[in-house]
Protein backbone atom coordinates (compact mmCIF):
# COMPACT_ATOMS: atom_id res chain seq x y z
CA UNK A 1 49.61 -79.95 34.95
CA UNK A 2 48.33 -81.24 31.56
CA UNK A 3 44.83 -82.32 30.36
CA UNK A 4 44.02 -85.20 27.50
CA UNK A 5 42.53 -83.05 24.43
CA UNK A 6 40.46 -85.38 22.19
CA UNK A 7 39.25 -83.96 18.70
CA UNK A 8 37.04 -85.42 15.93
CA UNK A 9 38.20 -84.85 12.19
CA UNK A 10 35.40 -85.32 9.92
CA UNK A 11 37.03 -85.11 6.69
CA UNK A 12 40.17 -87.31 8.31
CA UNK A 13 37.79 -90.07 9.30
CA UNK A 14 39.47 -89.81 12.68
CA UNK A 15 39.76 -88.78 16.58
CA UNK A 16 42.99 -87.08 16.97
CA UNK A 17 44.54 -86.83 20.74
CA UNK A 18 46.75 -84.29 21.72
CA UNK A 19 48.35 -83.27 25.12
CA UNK A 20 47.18 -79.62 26.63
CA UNK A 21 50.57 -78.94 28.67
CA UNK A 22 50.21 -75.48 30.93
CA UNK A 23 52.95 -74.29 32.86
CA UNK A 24 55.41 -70.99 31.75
CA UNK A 25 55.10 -72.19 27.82
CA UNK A 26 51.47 -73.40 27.43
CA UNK A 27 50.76 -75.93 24.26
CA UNK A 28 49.33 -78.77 22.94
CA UNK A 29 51.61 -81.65 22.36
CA UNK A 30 50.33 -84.05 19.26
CA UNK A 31 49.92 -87.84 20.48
CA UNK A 32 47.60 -90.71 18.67
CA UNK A 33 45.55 -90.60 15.14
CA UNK A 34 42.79 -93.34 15.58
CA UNK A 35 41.24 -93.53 12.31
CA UNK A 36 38.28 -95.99 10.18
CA UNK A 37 35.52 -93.15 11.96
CA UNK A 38 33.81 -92.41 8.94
CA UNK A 39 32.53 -88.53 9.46
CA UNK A 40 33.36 -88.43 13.04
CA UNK A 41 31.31 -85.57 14.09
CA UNK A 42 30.29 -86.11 17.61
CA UNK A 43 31.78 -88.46 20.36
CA UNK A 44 30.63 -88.44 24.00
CA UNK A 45 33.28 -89.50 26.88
CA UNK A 46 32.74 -91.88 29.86
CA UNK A 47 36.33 -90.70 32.03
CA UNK A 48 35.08 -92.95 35.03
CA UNK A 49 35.46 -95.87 32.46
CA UNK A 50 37.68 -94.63 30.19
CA UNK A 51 35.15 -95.26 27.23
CA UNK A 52 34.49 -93.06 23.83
CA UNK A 53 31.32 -93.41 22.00
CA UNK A 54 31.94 -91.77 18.69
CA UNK A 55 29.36 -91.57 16.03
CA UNK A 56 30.03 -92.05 12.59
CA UNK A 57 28.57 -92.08 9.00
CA UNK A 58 28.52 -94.72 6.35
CA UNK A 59 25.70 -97.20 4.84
CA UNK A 60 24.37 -97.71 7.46
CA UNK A 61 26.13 -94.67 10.14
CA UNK A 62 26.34 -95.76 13.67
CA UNK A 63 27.73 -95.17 16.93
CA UNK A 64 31.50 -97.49 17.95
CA UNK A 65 32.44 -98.19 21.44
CA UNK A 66 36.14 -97.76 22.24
CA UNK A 67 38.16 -97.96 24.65
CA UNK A 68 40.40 -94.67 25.97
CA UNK A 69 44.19 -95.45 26.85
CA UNK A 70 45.05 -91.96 28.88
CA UNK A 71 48.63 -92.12 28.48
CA UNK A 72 48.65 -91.95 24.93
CA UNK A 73 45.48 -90.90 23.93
CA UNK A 74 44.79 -94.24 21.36
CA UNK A 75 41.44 -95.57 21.33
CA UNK A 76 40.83 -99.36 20.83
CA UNK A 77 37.65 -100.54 19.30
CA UNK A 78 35.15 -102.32 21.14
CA UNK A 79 31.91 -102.39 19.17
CA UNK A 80 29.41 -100.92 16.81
CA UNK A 81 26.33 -100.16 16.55
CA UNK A 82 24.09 -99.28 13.62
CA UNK A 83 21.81 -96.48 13.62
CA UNK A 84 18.89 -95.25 11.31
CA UNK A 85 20.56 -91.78 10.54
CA UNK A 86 23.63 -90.18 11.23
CA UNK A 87 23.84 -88.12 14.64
CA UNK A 88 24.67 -84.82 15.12
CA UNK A 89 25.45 -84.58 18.72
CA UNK A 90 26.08 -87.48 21.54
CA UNK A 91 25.63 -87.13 25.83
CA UNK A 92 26.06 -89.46 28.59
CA UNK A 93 23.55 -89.72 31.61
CA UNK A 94 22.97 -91.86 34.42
CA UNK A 95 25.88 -91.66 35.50
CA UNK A 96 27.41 -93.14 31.87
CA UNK A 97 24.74 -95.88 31.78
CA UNK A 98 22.68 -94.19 29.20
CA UNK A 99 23.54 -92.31 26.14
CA UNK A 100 21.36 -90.23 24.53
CA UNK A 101 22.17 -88.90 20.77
CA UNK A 102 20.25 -86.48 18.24
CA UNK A 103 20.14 -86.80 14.54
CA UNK A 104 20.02 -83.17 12.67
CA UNK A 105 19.69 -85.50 9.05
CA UNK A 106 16.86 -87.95 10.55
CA UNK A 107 14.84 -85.64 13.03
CA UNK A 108 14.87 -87.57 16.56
CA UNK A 109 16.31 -88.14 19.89
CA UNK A 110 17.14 -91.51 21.15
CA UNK A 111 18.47 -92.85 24.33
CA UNK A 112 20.35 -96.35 24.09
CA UNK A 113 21.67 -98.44 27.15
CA UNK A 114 25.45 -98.32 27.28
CA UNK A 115 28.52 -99.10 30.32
CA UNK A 116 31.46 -101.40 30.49
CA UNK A 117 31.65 -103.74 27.08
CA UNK A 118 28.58 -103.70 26.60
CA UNK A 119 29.15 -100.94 24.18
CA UNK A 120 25.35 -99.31 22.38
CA UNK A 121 22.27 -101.55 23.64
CA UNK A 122 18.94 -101.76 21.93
CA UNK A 123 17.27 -98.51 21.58
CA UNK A 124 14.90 -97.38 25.14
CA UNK A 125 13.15 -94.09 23.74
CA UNK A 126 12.22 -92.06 20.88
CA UNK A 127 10.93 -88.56 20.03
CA UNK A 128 10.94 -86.55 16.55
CA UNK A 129 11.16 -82.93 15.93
CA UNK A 130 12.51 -81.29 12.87
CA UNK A 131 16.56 -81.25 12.51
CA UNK A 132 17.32 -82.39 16.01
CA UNK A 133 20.93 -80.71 16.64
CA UNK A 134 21.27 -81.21 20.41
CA UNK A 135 20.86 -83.02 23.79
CA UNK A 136 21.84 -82.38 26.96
CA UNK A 137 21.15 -84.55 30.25
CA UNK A 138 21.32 -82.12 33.57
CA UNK A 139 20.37 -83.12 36.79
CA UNK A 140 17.07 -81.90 38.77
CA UNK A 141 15.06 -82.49 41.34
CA UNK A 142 16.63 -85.62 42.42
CA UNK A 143 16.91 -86.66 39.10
CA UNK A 144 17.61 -85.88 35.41
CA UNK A 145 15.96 -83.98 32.82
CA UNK A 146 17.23 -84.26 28.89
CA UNK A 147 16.99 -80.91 26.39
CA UNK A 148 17.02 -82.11 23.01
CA UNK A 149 17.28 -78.64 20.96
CA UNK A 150 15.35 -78.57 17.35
CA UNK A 151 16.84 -76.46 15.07
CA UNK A 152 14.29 -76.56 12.58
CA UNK A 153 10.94 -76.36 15.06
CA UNK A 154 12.90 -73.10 16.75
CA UNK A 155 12.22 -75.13 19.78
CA UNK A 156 13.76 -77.07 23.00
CA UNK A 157 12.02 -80.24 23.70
CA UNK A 158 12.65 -81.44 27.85
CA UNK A 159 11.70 -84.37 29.55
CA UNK A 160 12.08 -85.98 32.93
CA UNK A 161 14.74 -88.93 31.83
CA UNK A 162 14.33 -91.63 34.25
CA UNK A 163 17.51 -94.52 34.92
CA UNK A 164 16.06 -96.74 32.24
CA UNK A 165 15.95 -94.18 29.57
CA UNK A 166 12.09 -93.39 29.36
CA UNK A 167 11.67 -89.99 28.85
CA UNK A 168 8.57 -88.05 30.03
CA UNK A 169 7.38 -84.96 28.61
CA UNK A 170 7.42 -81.74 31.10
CA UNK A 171 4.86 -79.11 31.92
CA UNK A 172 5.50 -77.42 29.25
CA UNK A 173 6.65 -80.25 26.98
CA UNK A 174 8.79 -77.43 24.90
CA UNK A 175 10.01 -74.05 24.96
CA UNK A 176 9.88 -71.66 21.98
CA UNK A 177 13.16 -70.02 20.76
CA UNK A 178 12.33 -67.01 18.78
CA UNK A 179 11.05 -67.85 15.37
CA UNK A 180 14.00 -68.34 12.34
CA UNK A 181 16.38 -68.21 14.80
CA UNK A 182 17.79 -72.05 14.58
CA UNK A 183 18.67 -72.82 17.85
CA UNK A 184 21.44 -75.04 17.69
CA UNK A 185 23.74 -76.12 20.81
CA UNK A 186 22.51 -75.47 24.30
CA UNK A 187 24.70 -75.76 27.72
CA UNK A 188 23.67 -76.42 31.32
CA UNK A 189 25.40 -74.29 34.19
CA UNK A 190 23.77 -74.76 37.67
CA UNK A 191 20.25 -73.14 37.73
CA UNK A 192 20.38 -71.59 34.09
CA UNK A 193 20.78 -72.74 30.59
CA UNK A 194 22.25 -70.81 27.34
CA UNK A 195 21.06 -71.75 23.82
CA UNK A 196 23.23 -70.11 20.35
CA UNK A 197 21.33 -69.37 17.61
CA UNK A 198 22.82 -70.62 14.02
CA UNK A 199 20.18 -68.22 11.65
CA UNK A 200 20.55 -64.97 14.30
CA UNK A 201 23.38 -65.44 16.27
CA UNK A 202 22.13 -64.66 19.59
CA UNK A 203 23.05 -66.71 23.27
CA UNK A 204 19.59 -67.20 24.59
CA UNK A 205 19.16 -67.32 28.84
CA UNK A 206 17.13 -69.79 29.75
CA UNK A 207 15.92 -69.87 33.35
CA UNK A 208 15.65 -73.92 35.18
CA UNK A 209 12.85 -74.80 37.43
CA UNK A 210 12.62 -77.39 39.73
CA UNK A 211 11.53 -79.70 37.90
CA UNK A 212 14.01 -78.61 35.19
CA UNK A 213 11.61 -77.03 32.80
CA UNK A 214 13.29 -74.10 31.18
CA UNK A 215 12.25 -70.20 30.83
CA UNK A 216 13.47 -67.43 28.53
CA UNK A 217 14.98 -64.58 30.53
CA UNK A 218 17.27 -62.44 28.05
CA UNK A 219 19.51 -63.24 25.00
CA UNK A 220 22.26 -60.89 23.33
CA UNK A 221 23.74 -60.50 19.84
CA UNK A 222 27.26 -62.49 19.64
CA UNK A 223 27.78 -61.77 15.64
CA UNK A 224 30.18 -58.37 15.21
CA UNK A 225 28.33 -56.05 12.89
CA UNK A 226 31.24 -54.77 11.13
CA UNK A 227 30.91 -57.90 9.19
CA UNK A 228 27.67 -56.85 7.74
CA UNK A 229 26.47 -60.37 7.90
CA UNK A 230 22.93 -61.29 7.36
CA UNK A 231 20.13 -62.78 9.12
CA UNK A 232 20.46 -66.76 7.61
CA UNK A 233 17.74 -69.84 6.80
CA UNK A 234 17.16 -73.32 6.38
CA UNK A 235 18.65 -74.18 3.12
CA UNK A 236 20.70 -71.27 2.57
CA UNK A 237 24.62 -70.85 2.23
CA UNK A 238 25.91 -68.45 4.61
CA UNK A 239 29.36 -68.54 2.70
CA UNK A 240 27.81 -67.29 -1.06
CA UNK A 241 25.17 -65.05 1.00
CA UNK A 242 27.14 -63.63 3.77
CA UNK A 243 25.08 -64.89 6.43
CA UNK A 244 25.13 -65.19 10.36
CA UNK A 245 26.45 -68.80 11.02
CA UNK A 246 26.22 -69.75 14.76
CA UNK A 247 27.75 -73.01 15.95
CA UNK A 248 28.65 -73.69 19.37
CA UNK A 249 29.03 -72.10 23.19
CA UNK A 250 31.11 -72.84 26.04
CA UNK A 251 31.23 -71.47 29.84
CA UNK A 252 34.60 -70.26 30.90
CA UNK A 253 34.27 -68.45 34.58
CA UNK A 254 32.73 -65.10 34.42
CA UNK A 255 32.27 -65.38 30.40
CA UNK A 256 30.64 -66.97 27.94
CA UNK A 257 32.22 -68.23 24.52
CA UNK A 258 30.36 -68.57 21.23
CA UNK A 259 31.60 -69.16 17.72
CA UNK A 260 30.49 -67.99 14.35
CA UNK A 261 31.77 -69.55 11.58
CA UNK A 262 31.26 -66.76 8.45
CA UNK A 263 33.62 -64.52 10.30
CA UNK A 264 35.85 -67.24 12.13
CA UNK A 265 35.54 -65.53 15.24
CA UNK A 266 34.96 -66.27 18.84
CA UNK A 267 32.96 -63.39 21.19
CA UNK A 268 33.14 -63.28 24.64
CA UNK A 269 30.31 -62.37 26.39
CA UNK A 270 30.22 -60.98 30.44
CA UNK A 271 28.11 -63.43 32.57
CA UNK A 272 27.29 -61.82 36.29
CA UNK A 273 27.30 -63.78 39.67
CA UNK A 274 23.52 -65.05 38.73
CA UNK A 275 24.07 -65.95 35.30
CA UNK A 276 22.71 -63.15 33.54
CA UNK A 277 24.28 -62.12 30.23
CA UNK A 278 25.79 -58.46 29.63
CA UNK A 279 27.00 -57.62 26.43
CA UNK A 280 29.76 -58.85 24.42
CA UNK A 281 33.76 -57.85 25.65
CA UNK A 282 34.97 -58.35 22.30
CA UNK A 283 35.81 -60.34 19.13
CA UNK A 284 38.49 -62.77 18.44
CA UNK A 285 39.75 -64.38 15.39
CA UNK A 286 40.23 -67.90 15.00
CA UNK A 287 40.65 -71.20 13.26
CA UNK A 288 38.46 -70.74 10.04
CA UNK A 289 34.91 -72.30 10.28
CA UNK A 290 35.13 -72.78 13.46
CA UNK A 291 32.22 -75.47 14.84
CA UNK A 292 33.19 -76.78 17.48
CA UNK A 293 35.63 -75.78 20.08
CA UNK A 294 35.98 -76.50 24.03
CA UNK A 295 37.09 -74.81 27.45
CA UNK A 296 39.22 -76.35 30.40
CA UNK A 297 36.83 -77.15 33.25
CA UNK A 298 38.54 -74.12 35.06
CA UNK A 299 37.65 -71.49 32.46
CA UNK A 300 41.42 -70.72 31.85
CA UNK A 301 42.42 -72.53 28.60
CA UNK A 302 40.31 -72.83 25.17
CA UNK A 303 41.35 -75.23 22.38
CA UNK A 304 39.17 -74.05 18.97
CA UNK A 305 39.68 -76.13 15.63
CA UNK A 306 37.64 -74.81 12.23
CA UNK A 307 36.03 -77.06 9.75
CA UNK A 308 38.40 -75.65 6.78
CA UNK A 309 41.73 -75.47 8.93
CA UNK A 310 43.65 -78.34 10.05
CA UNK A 311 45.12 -77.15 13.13
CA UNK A 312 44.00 -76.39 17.01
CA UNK A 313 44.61 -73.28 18.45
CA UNK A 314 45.38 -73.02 22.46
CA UNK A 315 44.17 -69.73 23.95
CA UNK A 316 44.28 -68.45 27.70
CA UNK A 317 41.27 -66.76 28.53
CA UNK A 318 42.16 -63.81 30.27
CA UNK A 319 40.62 -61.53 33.42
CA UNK A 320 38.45 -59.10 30.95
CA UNK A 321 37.36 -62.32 28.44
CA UNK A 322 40.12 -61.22 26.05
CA UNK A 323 41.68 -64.99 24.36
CA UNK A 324 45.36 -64.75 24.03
CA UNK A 325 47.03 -67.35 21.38
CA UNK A 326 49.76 -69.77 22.70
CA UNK A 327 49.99 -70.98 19.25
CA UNK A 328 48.74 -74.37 17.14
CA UNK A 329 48.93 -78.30 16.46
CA UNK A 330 48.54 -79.91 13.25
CA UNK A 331 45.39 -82.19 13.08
CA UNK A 332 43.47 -83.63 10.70
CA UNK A 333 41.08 -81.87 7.84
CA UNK A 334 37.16 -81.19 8.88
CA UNK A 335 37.52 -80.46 12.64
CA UNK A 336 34.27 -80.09 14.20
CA UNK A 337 34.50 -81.54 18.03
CA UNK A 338 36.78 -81.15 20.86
CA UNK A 339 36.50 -83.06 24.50
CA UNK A 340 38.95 -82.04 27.34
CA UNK A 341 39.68 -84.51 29.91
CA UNK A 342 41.70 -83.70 33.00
């Protein structure tokens, strides 16, 4: 059994694809460099189509349309589109009809029409909120709700998204994350969603309604206080201050992953049959900076890259949320986004 592993460089200019092979000797086999992605930080895959939409900086930054080969990994451009600032984080919906992006730089969320060659159609909605790092389509209801996080309103904004990307406010039109705390990446799983905090480093609960709109239940710590690290801001430098430095989450079975990037570690935190968080398992070391990193859709493998390393790291995540290394790939410089495809 293997798995396509796609993974944005930023500092490379490039999507690199590797092979995740399992097996008695698990490892990731190096395939395809496809390059000219100026600060490829976020991409968003169509696998039904076999389509990439990778966003990418430049005078003016925009989103390209390519096209995924699954045997070797190469994408081949279709299109581009220009956007008015840069995007920190890109989602299909609709069943890969509609994606929806957020810019951190420019402070909205945006849906566009997309499918087939088509590529990035004119823009459908709009909404602003400070340093907009997130968005996340779920379904509910019957239909689909989007949760565009804003890091620098401590807030998540949700809307009803309808199949022509209008978005409609809910009732509550946001949901307060606690104050400072930077909420930053947010994932859906069934009835519950969990939100990491850059400036505290906590993995907020969030409870779903029916009609999607989200709750607070509980959140725990996910920073190891050996590391004395403290509590960070907008504006500051968490590498001269020695500051808490969240960056993203991931659901693997019965844990949750989240990443800090001042300590280059990974914790693992216990999640019960309902979703509810316990308290962290332990601490793992990893890739240095490490922003972005991804889990197999079965919770067994993790692939983490760092920002200031230039390789992946394969892990197995194990029965008691332990990560055991099956060793590296080389890959470009600036790593910041990983996709898995099966």
């Amino acid at each position: 059994m293997s798995e396509l592993v796609l993974i944005a460089t930023a500092k490379s200019d490039s999507i690199i694809a590797l092979r995740l092979h399992r097996g008695d000797r698990p490892h990731l086999e190096p395939l395809t460099v496809t390059q000219g992605l100026t600060g490829c930080g976020t991409f968003a895959v169509d696998a039904e189509r076999d389509l990439v939409y990778a966003a990418y900086k430049g005078d003016p930054p925009g989103v390209a349309t390519l096209r995924l080969d699954r045997a070797t990994g190469a994408l081949t451009e279709v299109g581009r589109r220009d956007v008015e600032a840069s995007l920190a984080y890109l989602a299909l919906a609709s069943g890969g009809t509609l994606l929806l992006g957020a810019s951190y730089g420019g402070g909205f969320g945006v849906t566009w029409p997309v499918g087939g060659d088509l590529g990035v159609g004119d823009p459908i909605s709009r909404i602003e909120y400070r340093n907009v790092h997130c968005v996340v389509a779920a379904p509910s209801g019957g239909g689909e709700v989007a949760y565009f996080v804003a890091l620098g309103d401590d807030l998540v904004a949700q809307y009803a998204l309808a199949g022509d990307g209008t978005l409609t406010p809910l009732d509550p039109p946001t949901v307060a994350a606690p104050q400072g705390s930077g909420p930053r990446h947010l994932i859906v799983d069934g009835p519950n969603a969990y939100l990491i905090t850059e400036y505290s480093g906590e993995v907020i609960r969030l409870t779903r309604g029916g009609a999607g709109a989200l709750t607070v239940a509980e959140s725990v710590g996910v920073v190891d206080p050996r590391h004395g690290l403290g509590h960070s801001r907008f504006g500051a430098d968490p590498t001269q201050e020695h500051l808490i430095w969240g960056a993203d989450l991931h659901r693997a079975g019965s844990w949750l992953i989240a990443s800090e990037r001042s300590s280059s570690e990974l914790a693992s935190v216990a999640v019960d049959a309902d979703g509810r968080l316990g308290q962290v398992a332990g601490f793992t070391p990893t890739q240095r900076q490490p922003r972005g990193f991804n889990v197999t859709a079965d919770g067994a493998y993790l692939i983490a890259v760092g920002e200031k390393s230039t390789e992946a790291e394969l892990y197995a995540v194990e029965a008691d949320g332990s990560l055991t290394s099956h060793g590296t790939a080389p890959i470009g410089n600036g790593a910041n986004w990983v996709r898995i495809l099966a």
